[in-house]
Protein backbone atom coordinates (compact mmCIF):
# COMPACT_ATOMS: atom_id res chain seq x y z
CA UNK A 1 108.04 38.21 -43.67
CA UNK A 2 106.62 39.64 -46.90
CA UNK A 3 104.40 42.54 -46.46
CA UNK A 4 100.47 41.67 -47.32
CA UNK A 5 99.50 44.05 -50.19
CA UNK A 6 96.39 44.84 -51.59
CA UNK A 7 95.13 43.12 -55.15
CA UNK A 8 92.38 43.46 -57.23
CA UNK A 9 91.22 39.71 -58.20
CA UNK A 10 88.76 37.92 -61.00
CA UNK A 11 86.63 35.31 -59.56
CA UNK A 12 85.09 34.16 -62.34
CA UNK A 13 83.62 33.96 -65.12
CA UNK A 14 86.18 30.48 -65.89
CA UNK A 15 85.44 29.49 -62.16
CA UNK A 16 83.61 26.41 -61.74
CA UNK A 17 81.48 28.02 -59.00
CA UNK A 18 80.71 31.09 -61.02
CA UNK A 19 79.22 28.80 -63.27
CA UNK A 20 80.67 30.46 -66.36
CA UNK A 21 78.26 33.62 -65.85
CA UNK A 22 79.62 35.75 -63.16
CA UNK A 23 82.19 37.61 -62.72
CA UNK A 24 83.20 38.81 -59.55
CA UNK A 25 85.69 41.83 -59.40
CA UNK A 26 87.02 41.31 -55.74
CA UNK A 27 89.21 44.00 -54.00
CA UNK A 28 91.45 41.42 -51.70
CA UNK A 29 93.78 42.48 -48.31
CA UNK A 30 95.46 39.60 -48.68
CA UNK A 31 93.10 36.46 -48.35
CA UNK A 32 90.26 38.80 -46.89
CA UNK A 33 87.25 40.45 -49.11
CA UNK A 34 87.43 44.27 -48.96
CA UNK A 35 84.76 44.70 -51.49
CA UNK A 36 83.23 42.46 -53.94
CA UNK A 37 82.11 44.28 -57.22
CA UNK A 38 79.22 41.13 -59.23
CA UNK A 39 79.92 41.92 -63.09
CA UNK A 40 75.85 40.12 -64.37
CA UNK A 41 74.82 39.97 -68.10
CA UNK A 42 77.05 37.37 -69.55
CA UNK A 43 73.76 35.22 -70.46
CA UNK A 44 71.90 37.95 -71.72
CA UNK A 45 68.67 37.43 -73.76
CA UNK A 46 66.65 39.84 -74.02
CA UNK A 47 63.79 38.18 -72.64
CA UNK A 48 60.96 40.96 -71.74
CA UNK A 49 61.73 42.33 -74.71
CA UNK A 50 61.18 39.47 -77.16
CA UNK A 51 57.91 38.83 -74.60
CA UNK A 52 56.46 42.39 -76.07
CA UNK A 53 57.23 40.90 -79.61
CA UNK A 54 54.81 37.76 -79.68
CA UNK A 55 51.39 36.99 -78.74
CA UNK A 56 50.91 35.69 -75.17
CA UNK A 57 50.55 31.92 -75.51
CA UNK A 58 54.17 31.98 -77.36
CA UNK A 59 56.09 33.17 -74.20
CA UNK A 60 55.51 30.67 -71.94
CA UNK A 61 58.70 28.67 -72.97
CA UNK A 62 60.65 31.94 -72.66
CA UNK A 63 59.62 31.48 -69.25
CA UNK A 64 60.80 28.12 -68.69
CA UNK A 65 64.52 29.25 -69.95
CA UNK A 66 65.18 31.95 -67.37
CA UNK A 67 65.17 29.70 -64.11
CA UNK A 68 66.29 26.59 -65.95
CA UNK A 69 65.74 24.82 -62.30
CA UNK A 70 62.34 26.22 -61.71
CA UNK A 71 60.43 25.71 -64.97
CA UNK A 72 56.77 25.23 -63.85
CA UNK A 73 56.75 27.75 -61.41
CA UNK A 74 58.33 30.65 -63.60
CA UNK A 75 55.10 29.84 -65.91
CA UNK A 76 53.05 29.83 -63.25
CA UNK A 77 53.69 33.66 -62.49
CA UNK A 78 53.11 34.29 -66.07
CA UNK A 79 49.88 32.97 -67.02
CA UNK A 80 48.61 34.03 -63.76
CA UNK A 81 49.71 38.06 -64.88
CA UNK A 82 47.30 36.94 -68.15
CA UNK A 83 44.35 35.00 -66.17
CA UNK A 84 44.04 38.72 -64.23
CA UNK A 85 44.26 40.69 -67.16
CA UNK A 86 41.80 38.35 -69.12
CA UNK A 87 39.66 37.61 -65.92
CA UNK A 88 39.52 33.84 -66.80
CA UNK A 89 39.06 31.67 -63.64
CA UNK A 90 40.93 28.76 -63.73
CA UNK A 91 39.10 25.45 -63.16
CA UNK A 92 39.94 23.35 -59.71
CA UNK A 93 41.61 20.23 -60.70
CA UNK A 94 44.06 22.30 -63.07
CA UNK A 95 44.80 24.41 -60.10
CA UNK A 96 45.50 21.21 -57.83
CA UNK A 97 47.63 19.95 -60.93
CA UNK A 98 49.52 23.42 -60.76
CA UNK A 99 50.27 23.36 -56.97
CA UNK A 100 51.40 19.95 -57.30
CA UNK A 101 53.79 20.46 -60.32
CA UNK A 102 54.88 23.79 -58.29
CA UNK A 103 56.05 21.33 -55.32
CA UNK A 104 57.49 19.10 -57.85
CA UNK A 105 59.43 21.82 -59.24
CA UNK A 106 60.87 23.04 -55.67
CA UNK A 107 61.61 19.65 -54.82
CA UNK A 108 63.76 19.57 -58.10
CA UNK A 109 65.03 23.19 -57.43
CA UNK A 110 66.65 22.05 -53.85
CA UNK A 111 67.84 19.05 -54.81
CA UNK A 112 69.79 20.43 -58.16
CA UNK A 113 70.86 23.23 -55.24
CA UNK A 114 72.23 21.06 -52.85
CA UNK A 115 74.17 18.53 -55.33
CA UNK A 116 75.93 21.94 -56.87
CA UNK A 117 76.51 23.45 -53.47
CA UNK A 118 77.78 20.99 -51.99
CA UNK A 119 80.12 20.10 -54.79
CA UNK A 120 81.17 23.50 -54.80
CA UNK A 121 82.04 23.14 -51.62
CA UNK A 122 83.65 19.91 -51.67
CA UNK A 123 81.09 17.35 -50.83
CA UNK A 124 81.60 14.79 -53.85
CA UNK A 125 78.69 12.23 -52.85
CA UNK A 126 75.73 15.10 -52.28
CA UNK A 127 75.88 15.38 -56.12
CA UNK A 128 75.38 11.89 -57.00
CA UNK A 129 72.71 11.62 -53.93
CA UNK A 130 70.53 14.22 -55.17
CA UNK A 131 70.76 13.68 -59.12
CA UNK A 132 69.18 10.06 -58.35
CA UNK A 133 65.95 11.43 -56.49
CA UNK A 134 65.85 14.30 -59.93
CA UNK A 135 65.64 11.59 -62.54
CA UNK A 136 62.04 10.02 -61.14
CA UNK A 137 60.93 14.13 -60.92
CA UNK A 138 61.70 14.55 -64.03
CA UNK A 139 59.92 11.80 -65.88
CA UNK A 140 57.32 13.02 -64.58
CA UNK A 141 57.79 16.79 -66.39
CA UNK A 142 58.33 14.28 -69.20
CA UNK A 143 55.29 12.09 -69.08
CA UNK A 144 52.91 15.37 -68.82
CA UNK A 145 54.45 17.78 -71.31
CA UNK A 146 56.99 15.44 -73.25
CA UNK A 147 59.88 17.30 -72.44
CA UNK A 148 62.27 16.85 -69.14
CA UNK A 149 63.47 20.61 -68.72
CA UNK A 150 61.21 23.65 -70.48
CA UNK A 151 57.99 22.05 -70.22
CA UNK A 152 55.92 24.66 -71.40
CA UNK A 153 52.46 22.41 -69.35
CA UNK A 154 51.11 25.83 -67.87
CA UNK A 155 48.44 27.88 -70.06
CA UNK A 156 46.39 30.78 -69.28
CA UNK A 157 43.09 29.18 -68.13
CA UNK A 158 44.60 26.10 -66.86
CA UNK A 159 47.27 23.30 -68.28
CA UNK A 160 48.32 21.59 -71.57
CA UNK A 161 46.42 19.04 -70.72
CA UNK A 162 45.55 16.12 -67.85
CA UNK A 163 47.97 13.98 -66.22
CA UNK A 164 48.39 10.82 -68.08
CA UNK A 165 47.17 7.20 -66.93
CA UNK A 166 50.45 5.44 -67.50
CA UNK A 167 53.83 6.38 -67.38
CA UNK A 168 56.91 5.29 -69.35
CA UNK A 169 59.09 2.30 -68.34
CA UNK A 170 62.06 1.25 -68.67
CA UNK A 171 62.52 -1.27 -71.44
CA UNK A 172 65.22 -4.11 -71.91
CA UNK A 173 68.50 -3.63 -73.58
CA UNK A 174 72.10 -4.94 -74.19
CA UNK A 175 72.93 -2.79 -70.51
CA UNK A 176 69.85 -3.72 -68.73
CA UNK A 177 68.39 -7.31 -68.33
CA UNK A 178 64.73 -8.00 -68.13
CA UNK A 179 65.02 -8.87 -64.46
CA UNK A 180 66.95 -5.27 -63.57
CA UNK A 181 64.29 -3.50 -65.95
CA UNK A 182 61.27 -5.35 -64.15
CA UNK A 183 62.94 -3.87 -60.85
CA UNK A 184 62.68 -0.24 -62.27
CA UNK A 185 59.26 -0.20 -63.22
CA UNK A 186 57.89 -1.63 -60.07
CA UNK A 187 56.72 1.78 -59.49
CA UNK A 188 55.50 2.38 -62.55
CA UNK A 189 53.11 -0.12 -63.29
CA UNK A 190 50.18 2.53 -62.61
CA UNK A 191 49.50 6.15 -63.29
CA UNK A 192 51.15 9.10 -62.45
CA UNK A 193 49.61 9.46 -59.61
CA UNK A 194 50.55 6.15 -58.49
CA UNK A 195 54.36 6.88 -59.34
CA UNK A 196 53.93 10.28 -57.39
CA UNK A 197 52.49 8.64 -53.87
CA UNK A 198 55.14 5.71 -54.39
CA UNK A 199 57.98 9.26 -54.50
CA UNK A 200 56.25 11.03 -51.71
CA UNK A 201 56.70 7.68 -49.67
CA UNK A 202 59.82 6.99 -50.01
CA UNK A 203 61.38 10.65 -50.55
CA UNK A 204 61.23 11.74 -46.27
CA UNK A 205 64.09 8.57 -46.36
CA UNK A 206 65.96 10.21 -48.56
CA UNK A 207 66.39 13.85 -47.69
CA UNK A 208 67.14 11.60 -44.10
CA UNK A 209 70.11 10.55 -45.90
CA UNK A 210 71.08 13.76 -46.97
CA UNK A 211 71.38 15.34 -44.02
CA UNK A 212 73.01 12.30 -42.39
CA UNK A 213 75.67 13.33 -44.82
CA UNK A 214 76.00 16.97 -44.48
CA UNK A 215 73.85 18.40 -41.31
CA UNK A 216 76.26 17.22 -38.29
CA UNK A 217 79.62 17.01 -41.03
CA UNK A 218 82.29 19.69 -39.08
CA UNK A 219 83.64 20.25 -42.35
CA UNK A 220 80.41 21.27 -43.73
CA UNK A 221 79.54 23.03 -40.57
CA UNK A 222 82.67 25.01 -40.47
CA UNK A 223 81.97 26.40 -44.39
CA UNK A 224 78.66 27.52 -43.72
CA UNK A 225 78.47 28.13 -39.84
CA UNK A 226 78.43 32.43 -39.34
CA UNK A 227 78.92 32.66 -43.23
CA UNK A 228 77.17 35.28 -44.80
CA UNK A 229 75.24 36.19 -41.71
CA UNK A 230 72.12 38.62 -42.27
CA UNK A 231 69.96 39.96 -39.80
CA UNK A 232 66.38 40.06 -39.95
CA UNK A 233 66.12 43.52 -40.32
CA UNK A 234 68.95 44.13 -43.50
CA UNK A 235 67.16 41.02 -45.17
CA UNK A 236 64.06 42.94 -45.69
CA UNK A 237 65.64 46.02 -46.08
CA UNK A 238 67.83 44.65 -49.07
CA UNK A 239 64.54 42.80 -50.30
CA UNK A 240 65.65 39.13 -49.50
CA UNK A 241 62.59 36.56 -50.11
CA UNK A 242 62.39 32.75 -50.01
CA UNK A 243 64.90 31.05 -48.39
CA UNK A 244 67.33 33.98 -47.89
CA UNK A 245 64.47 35.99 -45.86
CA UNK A 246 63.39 32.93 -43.90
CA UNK A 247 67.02 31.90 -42.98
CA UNK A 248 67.15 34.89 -41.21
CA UNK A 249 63.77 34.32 -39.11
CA UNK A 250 61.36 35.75 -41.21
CA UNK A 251 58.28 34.08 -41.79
CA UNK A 252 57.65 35.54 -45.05
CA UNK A 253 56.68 33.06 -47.53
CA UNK A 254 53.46 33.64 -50.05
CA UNK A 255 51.76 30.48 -50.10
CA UNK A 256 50.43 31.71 -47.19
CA UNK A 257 50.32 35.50 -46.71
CA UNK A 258 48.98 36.10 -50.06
CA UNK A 259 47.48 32.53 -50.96
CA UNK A 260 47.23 31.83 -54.92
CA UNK A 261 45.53 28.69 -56.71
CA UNK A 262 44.66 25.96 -53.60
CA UNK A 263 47.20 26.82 -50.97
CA UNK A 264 45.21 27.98 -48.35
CA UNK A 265 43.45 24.25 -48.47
CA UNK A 266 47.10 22.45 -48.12
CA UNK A 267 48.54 21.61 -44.21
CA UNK A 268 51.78 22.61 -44.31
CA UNK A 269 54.41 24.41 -42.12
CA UNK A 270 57.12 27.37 -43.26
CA UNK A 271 60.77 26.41 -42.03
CA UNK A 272 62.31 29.56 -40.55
CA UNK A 273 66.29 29.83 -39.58
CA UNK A 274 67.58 31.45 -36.29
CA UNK A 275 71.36 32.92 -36.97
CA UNK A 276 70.21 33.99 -40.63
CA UNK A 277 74.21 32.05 -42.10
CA UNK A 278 74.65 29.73 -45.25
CA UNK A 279 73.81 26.74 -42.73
CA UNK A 280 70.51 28.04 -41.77
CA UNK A 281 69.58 28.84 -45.33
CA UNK A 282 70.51 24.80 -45.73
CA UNK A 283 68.35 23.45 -42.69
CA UNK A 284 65.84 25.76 -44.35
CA UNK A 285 65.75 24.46 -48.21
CA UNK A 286 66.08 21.05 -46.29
CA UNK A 287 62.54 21.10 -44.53
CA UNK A 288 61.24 23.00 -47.34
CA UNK A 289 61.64 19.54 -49.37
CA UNK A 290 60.14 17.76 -46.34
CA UNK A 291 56.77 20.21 -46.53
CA UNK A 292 57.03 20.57 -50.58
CA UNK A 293 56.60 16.48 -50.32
CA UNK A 294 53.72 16.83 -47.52
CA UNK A 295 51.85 19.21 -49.78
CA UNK A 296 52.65 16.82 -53.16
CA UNK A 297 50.87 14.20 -51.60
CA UNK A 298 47.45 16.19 -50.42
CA UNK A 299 46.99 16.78 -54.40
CA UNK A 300 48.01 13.39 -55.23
CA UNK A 301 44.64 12.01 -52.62
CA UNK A 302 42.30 14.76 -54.16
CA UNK A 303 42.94 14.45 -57.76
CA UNK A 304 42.50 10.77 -57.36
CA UNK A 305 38.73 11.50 -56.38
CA UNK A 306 37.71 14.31 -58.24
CA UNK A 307 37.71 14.46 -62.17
CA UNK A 308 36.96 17.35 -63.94
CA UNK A 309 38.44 19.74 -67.24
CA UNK A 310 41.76 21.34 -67.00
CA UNK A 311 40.95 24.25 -69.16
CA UNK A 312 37.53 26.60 -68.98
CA UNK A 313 35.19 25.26 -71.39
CA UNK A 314 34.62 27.50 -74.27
CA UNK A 315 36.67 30.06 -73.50
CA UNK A 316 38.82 32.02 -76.33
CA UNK A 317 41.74 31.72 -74.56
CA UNK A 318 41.78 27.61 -74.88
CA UNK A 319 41.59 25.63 -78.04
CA UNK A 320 38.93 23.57 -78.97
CA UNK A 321 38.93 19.25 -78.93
CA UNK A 322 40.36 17.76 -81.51
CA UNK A 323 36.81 16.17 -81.92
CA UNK A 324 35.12 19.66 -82.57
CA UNK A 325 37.86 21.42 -84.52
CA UNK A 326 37.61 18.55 -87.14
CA UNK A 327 34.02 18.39 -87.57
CA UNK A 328 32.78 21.85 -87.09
CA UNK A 329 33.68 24.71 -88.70
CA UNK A 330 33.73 27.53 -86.34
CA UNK A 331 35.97 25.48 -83.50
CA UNK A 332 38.36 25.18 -86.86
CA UNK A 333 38.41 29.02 -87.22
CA UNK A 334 39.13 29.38 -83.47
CA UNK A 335 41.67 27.24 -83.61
CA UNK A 336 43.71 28.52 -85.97
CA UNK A 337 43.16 31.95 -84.67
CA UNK A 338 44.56 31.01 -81.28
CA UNK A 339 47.29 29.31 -82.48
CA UNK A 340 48.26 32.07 -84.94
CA UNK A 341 47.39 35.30 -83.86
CA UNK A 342 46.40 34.21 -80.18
CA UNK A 343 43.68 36.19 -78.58
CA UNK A 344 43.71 40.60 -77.23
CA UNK A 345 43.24 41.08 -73.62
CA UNK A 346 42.14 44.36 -72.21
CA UNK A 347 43.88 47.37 -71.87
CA UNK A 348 45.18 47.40 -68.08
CA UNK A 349 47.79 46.08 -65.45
CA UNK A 350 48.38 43.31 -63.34
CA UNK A 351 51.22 41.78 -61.12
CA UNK A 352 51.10 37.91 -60.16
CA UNK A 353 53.80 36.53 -58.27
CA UNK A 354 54.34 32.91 -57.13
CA UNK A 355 56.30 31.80 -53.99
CA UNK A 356 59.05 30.43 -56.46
CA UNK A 357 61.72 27.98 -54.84
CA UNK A 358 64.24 31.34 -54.71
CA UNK A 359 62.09 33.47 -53.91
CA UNK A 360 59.28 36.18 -54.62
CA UNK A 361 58.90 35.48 -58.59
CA UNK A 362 57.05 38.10 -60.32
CA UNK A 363 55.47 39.27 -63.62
CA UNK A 364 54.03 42.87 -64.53
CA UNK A 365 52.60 42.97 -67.31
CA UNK A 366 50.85 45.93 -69.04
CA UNK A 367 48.31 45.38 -71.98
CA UNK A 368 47.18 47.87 -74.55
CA UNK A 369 44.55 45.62 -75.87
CA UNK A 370 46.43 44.28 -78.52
CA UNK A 371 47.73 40.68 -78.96
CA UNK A 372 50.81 40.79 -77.29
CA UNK A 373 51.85 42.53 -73.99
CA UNK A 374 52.79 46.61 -74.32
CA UNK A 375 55.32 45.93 -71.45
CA UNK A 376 56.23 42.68 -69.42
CA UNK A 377 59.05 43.11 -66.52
CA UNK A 378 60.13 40.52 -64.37
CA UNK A 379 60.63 40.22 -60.39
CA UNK A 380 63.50 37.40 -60.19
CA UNK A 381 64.66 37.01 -56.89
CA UNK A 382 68.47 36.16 -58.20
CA UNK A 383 68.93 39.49 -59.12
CA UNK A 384 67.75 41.03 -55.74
CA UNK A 385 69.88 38.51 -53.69
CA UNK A 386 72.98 38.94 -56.06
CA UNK A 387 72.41 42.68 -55.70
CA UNK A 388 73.82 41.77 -51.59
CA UNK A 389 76.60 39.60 -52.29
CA UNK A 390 78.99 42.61 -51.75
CA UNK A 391 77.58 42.98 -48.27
CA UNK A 392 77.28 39.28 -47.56
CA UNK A 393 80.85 38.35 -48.38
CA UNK A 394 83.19 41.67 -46.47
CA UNK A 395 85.52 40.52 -43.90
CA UNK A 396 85.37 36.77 -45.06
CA UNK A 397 87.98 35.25 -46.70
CA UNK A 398 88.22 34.00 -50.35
CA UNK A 399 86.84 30.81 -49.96
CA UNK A 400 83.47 32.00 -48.55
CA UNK A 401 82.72 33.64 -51.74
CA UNK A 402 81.87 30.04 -53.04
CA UNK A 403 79.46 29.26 -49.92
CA UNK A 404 77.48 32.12 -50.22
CA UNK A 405 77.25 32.28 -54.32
CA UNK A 406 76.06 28.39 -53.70
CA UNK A 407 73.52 29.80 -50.24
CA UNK A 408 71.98 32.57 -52.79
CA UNK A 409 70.87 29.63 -55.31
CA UNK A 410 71.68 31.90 -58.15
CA UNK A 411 70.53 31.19 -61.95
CA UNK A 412 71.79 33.46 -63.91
CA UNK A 413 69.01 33.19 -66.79
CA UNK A 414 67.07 35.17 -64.67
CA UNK A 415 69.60 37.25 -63.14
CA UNK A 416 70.94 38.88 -66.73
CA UNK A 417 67.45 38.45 -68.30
C-alpha cells in the first residue's frame, strides 16, 4: 500500500466554491486538513479609502458594492455613523421603512445563502427554490430605488424617498400570454405594501418547503452534522457575530441588546443553535427568515396607518422639493450645494453598527469638519469569521472545507475591502 505523504494544496481561487476570490493554501495528510492558510484581497477596492475622497452623500453606493447580498443594510450602518456625527434625528415612518427594507434584505441574504450552499454542497433544487422567492424581493429594491442590486434608497436623515403606490407588472409578450401575465400580477394589482403582506403570507410556506428538502435529508445531515463545531466560549473569543455566534448558543444579536431605529417596538424571537456545527448555523439562518418575515409584516400594518415625511424637513442634509427648488431661489442654491459639494459635519467620532444578516456590520467614521470623512473603517463580519476558518476546518477532511466556506456566508467585497 502506498505510503500517505504530506502535500501542500490550492483550493481555490478557480474553485467554484471559492467563488473566484479565495484562495486557500491547505497543508493536507493525505485527505485530512493540517492547516489551512485563507490568501483574501483578490477583489480589492480600496473602498475606505475612496470613502475619505468624496463628500458623504456620494458613498452610499460604495456601500451597497461591498456585501453585494446585503445592500440596504450595509447603508444603513453608514448613514447612521453620519446621522450621529450630524445629530439629525431621523423621522418615524423612514425608520419603519428602514427596518422593513433591513428584513427584506436578510430575507434576500439567506435565501441567496442557502441556494449557493447548498449547491456547493450538492443540493441542485435548493438553488432554483430560493432564486424564485428573490425575484418578488427584489422588485421591490426595484420599485423603491429603480435598481434591483445597489440601491443606494438609504440617506442620512432618512430615505430616497416614500414607497411607491403601485408596483410594476408584468406585461404581455411573444413568451407570455395575457392569461399567464394576468396570473403574475394578481399580487400586484395594489401598492407595495399590498405586494409585501401578499409575500409575508405566503413566504412561512415556502421556507416549509425548504426545509422539507434539506432539514431531515441524511445526505445533507451528514455534510454539516459536527462540521466546523465551535464552542460558545472560542466564538466570542475569535469575535464570531450573527449567525456564527448564535449557532453556537449565544444570544447575541443587536436588534435587541443595543436596539437602533424601531426594533425595540417589533415582537420577534432570536434563533439560537445548541452543538454550534454548519447544521445549526442552517436551522439558525432558517428561523431567522421565519422572524425577518414576522417583523416585515409589523411595518407593513403601521405604515399603512400612519403617513408622514421620510426626510427631516428643512434640514441641510436633505434636498429641497422639486416644487421649492424651481420657484425659489434659495432652495435652488441649497440644492446645488448638496448635490455638489454636500454639506461639513462636525469635527468628532462615531461608530454605528447594524445587526447585518452576517453579522455585527460596522462603520467608524472620524470627521474633521470638512466635507468628506478624515477616516472611515469598516467592521465586516466576513473578515472576522474568515479570520477562523483555519481553526474551523483542522482534522476534517477536504470536502468540509466547502461546508464551512458556504456556513461562514462569506462575500468577499467586504472581506478584501
Amino acid at each position: 500500500m502506498a505510503e500517505i505523504q504530506n502535500m501542500t494544496l490550492n483550493f481555490g481561487p478557480q474553485h467554484p466554491a471559492a467563488h473566484g476570490v479565495l484562495r486557500l493554501v491547505l497543508e493536507m495528510e493525505g485527505e485530512v486538513i493540517m492547516r489551512a492558510d485563507p490568501h483574501i484581497g483578490l477583489l480589492h477596492r480600496g473602498t475606505e479609502k475612496l470613502a475619505e475622497s468624496k463628500p458623504y452623500n456620494q458613498s452610499i453606493g460604495y456601500m451597497d458594492r461591498l456585501d453585494y447580498v446585503s445592500m440596504m443594510c450595509n447603508e444603513h450602518a453608514y448613514v447612521m455613523a453620519v446621522e450621529r456625527l450630524a445629530g439629525v434625528e431621523v423621522p418615524l415612518r423612514a425608520q419603519y421603512i428602514r427596518v422593513m427594507f433591513d428584513e427584506v434584505t436578510r430575507i434576500l441574504n439567506h435565501l441567496l445563502w442557502i441556494g449557493a450552499h447548498a449547491l456547493d454542497i450538492g443540493a441542485m433544487t435548493m438553488f432554483l427554490y430560493a432564486f424564485r422567492e428573490r425575484e418578488d424581493l427584489m422588485d421591490c429594491y426595484e420599485a423603491v430605488s429603480g435598481a434591483r442590486l445597489h440601491a443606494t434608497y438609504y440617506r442620512p436623515g432618512g430615505v430616497y424617498r416614500d414607497l411607491p403606490d403601485v408596483m410594476p407588472k408584468y406585461k404581455a409578450s411573444k413568451w407570455r400570454s395575457e392569461a399567464e401575465v394576468k396570473k403574475l400580477n394578481a399580487n400586484r394589482e395594489g401598492s407595495m405594501l399590498d405586494f409585501l403582506d401578499d409575500f409575508c403570507a405566503r413566504f412561512p410556506a415556502c421556507v416549509d418547503e425548504y426545509e422539507t428538502l434539506l432539514t431531515d435529508n441524511r445526505i445533507w445531515k451528514q455534510r454539516t452534522v459536527n462540521i466546523g463545531v465551535v464552542d460558545p466560549d472560542r466564538a466570542v473569543a475569535l469575535g464570531f457575530t450573527g449567525p456564527m455566534i448564535r449557532g453556537s448558543g449565544i444570544a447575541w444579536d443587536l436588534r435587541k441588546k443595543q436596539p437602533y431605529e424601531v426594533y425595540d417596538r417589533m415582537d420577534f424571537d432570536i434563533p439560537v443553535g445548541v452543538n454550534g456545527d454548519c447544521y445549526d448555523r442552517y436551522l439558525v439562518r432558517m428561523e431567522e427568515m421565519r422572524q425577518s418575515n414576522r417583523i416585515i409584516k409589523q411595518c407593513v400594518d403601521w405604515l399603512r396607518v400612519n403617513a408622514g415625511p421620510v426626510m427631516p424637513e428643512g434640514s441641510k442634509v436633505a434636498p429641497p422639493s422639486r416644487t421649492d427648488m424651481k420657484g425659489d431661489m434659495e432652495a435652488l442654491i441649497h440644492h446645488f450645494k448638496l448635490f455638489t459639494e454636500g454639506y461639513c459635519l462636525p469635527q468628532g467620532e462615531a461608530y454605528a453598527a447594524v445587526e447585518h444578516p452576517k453579522g455585527e456590520f460596522g462603520i467608524y467614521m472620524i470627521s474633521d469638519g470638512a466635507n468628506k470623512p478624515y477616516r472611515v473603517k469598516i467592521r465586516a463580519p466576513g473578515f472576522v469569521h474568515i479570520s477562523a476558518l483555519d481553526e474551523m476546518v483542522r482534522g476534517h477532511m477536504l470536502a468540509d472545507v466547502v461546508s464551512v466556506i458556504g456556513t461562514q456566508d462569506l462575500v468577499f467585497g467586504e472581506v478584501d475591502r
